[in-house]
Protein backbone atom coordinates (compact mmCIF):
# COMPACT_ATOMS: atom_id res chain seq x y z
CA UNK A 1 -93.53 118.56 -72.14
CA UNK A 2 -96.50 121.24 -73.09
CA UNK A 3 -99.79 120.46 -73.09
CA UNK A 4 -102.04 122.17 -76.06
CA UNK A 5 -105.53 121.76 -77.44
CA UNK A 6 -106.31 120.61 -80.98
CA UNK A 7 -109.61 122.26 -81.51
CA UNK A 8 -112.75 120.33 -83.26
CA UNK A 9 -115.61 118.41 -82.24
CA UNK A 10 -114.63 117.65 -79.78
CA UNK A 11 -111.39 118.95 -78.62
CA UNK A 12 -108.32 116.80 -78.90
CA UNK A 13 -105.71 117.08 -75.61
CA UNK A 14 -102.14 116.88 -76.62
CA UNK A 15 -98.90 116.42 -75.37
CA UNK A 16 -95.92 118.32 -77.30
CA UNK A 17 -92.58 116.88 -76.60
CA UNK A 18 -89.31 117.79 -78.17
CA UNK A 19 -86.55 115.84 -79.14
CA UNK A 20 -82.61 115.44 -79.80
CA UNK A 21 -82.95 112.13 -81.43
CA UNK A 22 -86.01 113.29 -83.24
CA UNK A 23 -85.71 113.45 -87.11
CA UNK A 24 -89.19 114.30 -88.33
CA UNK A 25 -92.64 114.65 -86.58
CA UNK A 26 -94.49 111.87 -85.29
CA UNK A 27 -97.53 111.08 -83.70
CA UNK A 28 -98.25 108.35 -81.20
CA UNK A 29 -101.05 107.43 -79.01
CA UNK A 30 -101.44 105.59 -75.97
CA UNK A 31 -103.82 102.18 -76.20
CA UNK A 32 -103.42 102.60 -72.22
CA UNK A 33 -104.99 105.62 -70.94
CA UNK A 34 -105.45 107.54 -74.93
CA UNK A 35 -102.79 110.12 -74.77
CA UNK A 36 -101.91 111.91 -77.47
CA UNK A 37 -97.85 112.77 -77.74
CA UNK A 38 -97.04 115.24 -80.67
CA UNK A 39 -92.83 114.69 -80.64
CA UNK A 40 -91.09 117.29 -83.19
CA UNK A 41 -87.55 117.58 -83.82
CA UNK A 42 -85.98 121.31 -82.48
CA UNK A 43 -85.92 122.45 -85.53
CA UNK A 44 -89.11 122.15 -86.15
CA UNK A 45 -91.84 125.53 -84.94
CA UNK A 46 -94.53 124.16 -82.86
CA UNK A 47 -97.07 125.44 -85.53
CA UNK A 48 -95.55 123.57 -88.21
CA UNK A 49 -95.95 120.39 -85.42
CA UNK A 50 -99.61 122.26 -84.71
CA UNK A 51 -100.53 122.01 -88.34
CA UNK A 52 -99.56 118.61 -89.26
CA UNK A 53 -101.62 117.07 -86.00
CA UNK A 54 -104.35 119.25 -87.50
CA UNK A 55 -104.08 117.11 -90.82
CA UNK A 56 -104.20 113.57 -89.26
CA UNK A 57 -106.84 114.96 -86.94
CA UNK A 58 -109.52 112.56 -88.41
CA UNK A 59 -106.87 109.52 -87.51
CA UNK A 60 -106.52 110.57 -84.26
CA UNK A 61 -110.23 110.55 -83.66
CA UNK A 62 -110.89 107.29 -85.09
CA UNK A 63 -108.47 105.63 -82.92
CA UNK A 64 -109.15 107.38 -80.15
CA UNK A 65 -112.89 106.34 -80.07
CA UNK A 66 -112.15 102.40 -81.23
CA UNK A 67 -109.92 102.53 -77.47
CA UNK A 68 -112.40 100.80 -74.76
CA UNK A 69 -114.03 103.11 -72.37
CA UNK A 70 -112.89 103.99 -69.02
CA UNK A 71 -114.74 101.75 -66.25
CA UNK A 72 -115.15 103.77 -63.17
CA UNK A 73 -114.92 101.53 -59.88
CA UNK A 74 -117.92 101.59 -57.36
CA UNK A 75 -120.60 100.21 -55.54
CA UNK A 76 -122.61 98.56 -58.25
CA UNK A 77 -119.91 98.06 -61.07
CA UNK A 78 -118.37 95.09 -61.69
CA UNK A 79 -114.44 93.96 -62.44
CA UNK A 80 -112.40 90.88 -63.06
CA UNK A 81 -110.41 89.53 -60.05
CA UNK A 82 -108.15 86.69 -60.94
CA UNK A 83 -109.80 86.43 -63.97
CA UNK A 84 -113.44 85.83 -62.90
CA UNK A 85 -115.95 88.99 -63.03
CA UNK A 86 -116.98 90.00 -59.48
CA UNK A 87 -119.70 93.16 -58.73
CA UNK A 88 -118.63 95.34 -55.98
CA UNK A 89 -121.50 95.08 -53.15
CA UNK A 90 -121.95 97.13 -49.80
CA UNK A 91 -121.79 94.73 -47.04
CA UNK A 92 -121.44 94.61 -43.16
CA UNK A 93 -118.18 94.14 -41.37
CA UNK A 94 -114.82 95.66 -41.14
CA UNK A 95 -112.65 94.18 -44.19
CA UNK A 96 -113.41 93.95 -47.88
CA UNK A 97 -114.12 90.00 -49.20
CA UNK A 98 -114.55 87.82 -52.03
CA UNK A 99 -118.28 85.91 -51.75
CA UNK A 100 -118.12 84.13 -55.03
CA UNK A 101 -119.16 86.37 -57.65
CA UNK A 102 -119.47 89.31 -55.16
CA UNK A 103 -116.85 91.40 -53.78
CA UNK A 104 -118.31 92.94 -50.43
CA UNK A 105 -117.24 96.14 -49.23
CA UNK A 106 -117.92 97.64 -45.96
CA UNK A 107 -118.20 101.40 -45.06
CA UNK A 108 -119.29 104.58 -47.19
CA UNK A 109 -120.13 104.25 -50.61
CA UNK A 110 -117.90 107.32 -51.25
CA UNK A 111 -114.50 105.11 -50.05
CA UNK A 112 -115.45 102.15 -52.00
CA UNK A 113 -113.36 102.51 -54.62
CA UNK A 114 -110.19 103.49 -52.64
CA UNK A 115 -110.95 100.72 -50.24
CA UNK A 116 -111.33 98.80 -53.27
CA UNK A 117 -107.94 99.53 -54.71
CA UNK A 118 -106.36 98.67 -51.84
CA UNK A 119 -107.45 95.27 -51.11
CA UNK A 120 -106.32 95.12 -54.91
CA UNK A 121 -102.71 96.23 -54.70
CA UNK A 122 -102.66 94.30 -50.98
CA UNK A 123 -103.88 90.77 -53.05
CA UNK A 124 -101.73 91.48 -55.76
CA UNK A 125 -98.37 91.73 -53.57
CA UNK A 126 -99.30 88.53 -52.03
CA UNK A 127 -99.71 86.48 -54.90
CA UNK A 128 -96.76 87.90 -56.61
CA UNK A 129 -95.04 87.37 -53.95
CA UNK A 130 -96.26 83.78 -53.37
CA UNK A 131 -95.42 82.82 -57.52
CA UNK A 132 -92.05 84.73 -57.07
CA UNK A 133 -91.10 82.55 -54.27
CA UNK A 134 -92.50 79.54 -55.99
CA UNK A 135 -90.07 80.77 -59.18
CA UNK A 136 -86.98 82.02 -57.51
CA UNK A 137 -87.17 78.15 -55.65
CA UNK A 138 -87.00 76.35 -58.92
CA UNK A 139 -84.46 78.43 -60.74
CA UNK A 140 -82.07 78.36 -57.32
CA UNK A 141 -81.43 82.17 -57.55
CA UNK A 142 -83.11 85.16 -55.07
CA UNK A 143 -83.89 87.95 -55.22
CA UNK A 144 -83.81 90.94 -52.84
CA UNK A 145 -87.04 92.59 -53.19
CA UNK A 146 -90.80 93.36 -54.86
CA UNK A 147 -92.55 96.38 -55.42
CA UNK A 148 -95.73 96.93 -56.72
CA UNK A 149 -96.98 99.86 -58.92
CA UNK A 150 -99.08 100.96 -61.52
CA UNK A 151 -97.20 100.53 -64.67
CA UNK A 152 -98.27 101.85 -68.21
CA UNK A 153 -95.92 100.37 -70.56
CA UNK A 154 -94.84 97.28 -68.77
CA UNK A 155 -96.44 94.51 -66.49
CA UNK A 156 -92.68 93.80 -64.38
CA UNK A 157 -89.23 94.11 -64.20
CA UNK A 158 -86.32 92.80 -62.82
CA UNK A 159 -82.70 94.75 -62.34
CA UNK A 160 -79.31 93.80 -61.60
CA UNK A 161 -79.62 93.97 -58.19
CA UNK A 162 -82.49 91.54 -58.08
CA UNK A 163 -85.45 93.79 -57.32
CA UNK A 164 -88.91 92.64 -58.96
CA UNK A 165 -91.52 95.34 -60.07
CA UNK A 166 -95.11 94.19 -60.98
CA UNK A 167 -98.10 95.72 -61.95
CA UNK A 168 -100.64 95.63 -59.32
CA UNK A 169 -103.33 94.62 -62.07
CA UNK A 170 -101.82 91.33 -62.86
CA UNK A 171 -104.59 90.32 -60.40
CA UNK A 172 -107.16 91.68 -62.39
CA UNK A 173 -105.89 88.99 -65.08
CA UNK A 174 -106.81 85.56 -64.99
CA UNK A 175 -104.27 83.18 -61.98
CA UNK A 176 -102.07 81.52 -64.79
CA UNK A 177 -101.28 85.01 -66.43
CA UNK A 178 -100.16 86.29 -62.93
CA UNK A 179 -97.69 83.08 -62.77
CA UNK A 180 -96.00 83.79 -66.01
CA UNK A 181 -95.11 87.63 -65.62
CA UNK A 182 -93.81 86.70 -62.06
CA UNK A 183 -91.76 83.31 -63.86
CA UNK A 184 -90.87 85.78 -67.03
CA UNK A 185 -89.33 88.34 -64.44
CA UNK A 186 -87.59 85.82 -61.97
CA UNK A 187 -85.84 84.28 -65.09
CA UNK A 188 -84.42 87.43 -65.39
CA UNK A 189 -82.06 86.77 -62.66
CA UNK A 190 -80.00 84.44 -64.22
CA UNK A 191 -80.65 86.12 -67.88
CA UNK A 192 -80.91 89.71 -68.07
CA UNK A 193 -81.89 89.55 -71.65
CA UNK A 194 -84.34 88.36 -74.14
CA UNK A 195 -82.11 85.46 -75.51
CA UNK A 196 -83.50 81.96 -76.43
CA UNK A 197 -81.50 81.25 -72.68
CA UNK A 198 -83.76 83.25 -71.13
CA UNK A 199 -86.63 82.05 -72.58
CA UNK A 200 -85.44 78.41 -72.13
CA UNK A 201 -85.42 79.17 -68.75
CA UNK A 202 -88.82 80.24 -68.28
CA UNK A 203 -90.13 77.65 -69.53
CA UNK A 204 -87.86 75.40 -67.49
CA UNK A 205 -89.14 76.83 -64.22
CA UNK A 206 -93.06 78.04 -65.71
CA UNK A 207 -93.68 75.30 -68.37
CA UNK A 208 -95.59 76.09 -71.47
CA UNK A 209 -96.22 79.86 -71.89
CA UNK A 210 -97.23 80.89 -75.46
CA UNK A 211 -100.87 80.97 -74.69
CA UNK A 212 -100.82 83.25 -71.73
CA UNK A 213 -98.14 85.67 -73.43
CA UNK A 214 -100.43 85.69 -76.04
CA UNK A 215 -103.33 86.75 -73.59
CA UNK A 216 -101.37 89.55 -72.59
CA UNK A 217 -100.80 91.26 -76.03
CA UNK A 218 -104.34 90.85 -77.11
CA UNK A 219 -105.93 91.11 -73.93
CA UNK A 220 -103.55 92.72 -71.16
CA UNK A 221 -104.66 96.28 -72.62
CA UNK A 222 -108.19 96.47 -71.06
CA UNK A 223 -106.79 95.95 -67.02
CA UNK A 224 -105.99 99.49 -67.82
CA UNK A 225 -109.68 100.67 -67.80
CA UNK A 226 -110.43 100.40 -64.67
CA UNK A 227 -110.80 103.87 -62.79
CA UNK A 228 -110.63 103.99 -59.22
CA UNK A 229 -110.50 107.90 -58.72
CA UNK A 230 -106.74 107.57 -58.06
C-alpha cells in the first residue's frame, strides 16, 4: 500500500491499494479511525485512480467530518467503563481505581493515559474471561485460550482450535454487551458458522440478544474514539 495526499482545504490522506480481484475503482472509508483506501484494479494508472478520488472529493469530506471526533485520554477527560461515564482523576496511592463516577489514577499526569489503558485491557481480560467461562460451562465445550487486542473490524473471534480473541474495548461498552460478544464467540465452538444453529445456540446459553446486537451496530462504532497515545 502507498500513501498519497489529495490536496484541498484541507488535505485529504489516502491509502492506494492495488488489486487482483479488483474490477473497477472504489473508494471506501473507515467509520473506525477515518481512513481513506483508494483500491484500483492493475490496469488502472494511479492518476486515472488520482483523478477520480479528486471528483468524489466533496463526498469524502462530508463523511469524513459527520465521523465523531477523536477523544484523547487524560487527566480531566472522561470515558465510559462498563457502560457508565467515569472522569479520569489524579489521586494518591499505587494502583488505578474505580470511586463511583471517578476513575483515580496515581502518578504523573504524563503516564495517565498509558496507565489508563492498561488497567483497561487488564479489566477487560478478566471479565472476558469470567463470561467465557460462564459460556463455555453452559454449552459443555472449552476452549484453549483468550487474547485480547485492539481490533478494527471485529469485536472477537473464535478458530478451530478454540482460541477466543476480543476487543479490549468491550469494557468500554455497557456489562450485558460484554456478555453477548463473549456468548456469540463461545457458540462458535460447537458452530463455526453463522447458521440459525449457531444462533440457536447463543441464545440457548446467552438468552435474548437482539437488543444488545443491535447496540453494537448503532453504537459499537464510537469505543473507537478513544485515544490513549498508543
Amino acid at each position: 500500500m502507498d500513501e498519497r495526499v489529495l490536496q484541498g482545504d484541507p488535505d485529504i490522506a489516502l491509502t492506494l491499494r492495488r488489486s487482483a480481484r479488483a474490477r473497477r475503482i472504489t473508494l471506501r472509508i473507515s467509520q473506525l479511525d477515518g481512513r481513506v483506501t483508494l483500491t484500483l484494479p492493475h490496469r488502472v494508472s494511479e492518476r486515472d485512480a488520482l483523478a477520480f478520488a479528486a471528483e468524489k472529493r466533496d463526498w469524502i469530506a462530508r463523511h469524513l467530518a459527520s465521523r465523531p471526533q477523536e477523544n484523547i485520554v487524560g487527566l480531566g477527560s472522561t470515558l465510559p467503563l462498563e457502560g457508565q461515564v467515569c472522569t479520569l482523576v489524579q489521586g494518591a496511592g499505587r494502583g488505578i481505581r474505580l470511586e463511583g463516577a471517578r476513575l483515580i489514577v496515581p502518578g504523573r499526569a504524563d503516564t495517565a493515559a498509558r496507565r489508563t489503558l492498561g488497567f483497561l485491557k487488564a479489566r477487560a481480560r478478566d471479565q472476558l474471561a469470567l463470561q467465557s467461562d460462564v459460556y463455555s460451562d453452559r454449552l459443555g465445550v472449552g476452549y484453549s485460550s483468550i487474547t485480547i487486542r485492539d481490533t478494527r473490524s471485529r469485536w472477537g473471534s473464535c478458530s478451530s482450535e478454540g482460541r477466543l480473541m476480543y476487543s479490549w474495548r468491550l469494557i468500554l461498552a455497557p456489562p450485558e454487551v460484554l456478555n453477548y460478544v463473549a456468548a456469540h464467540e463461545v457458540a462458535h465452538l460447537a458452530q463455526m458458522n453463522h447458521s440459525p444453529a449457531f444462533w440457536a445456540e447463543v441464545e440457548r446459553i446467552h438468552g435474548p440478544y437482539k437488543a444488545v446486537r443491535r447496540w453494537l451496530k448503532t453504537e459499537g462504532n464510537a469505543l473507537h474514539q478513544y485515544r490513549f497515545g498508543d
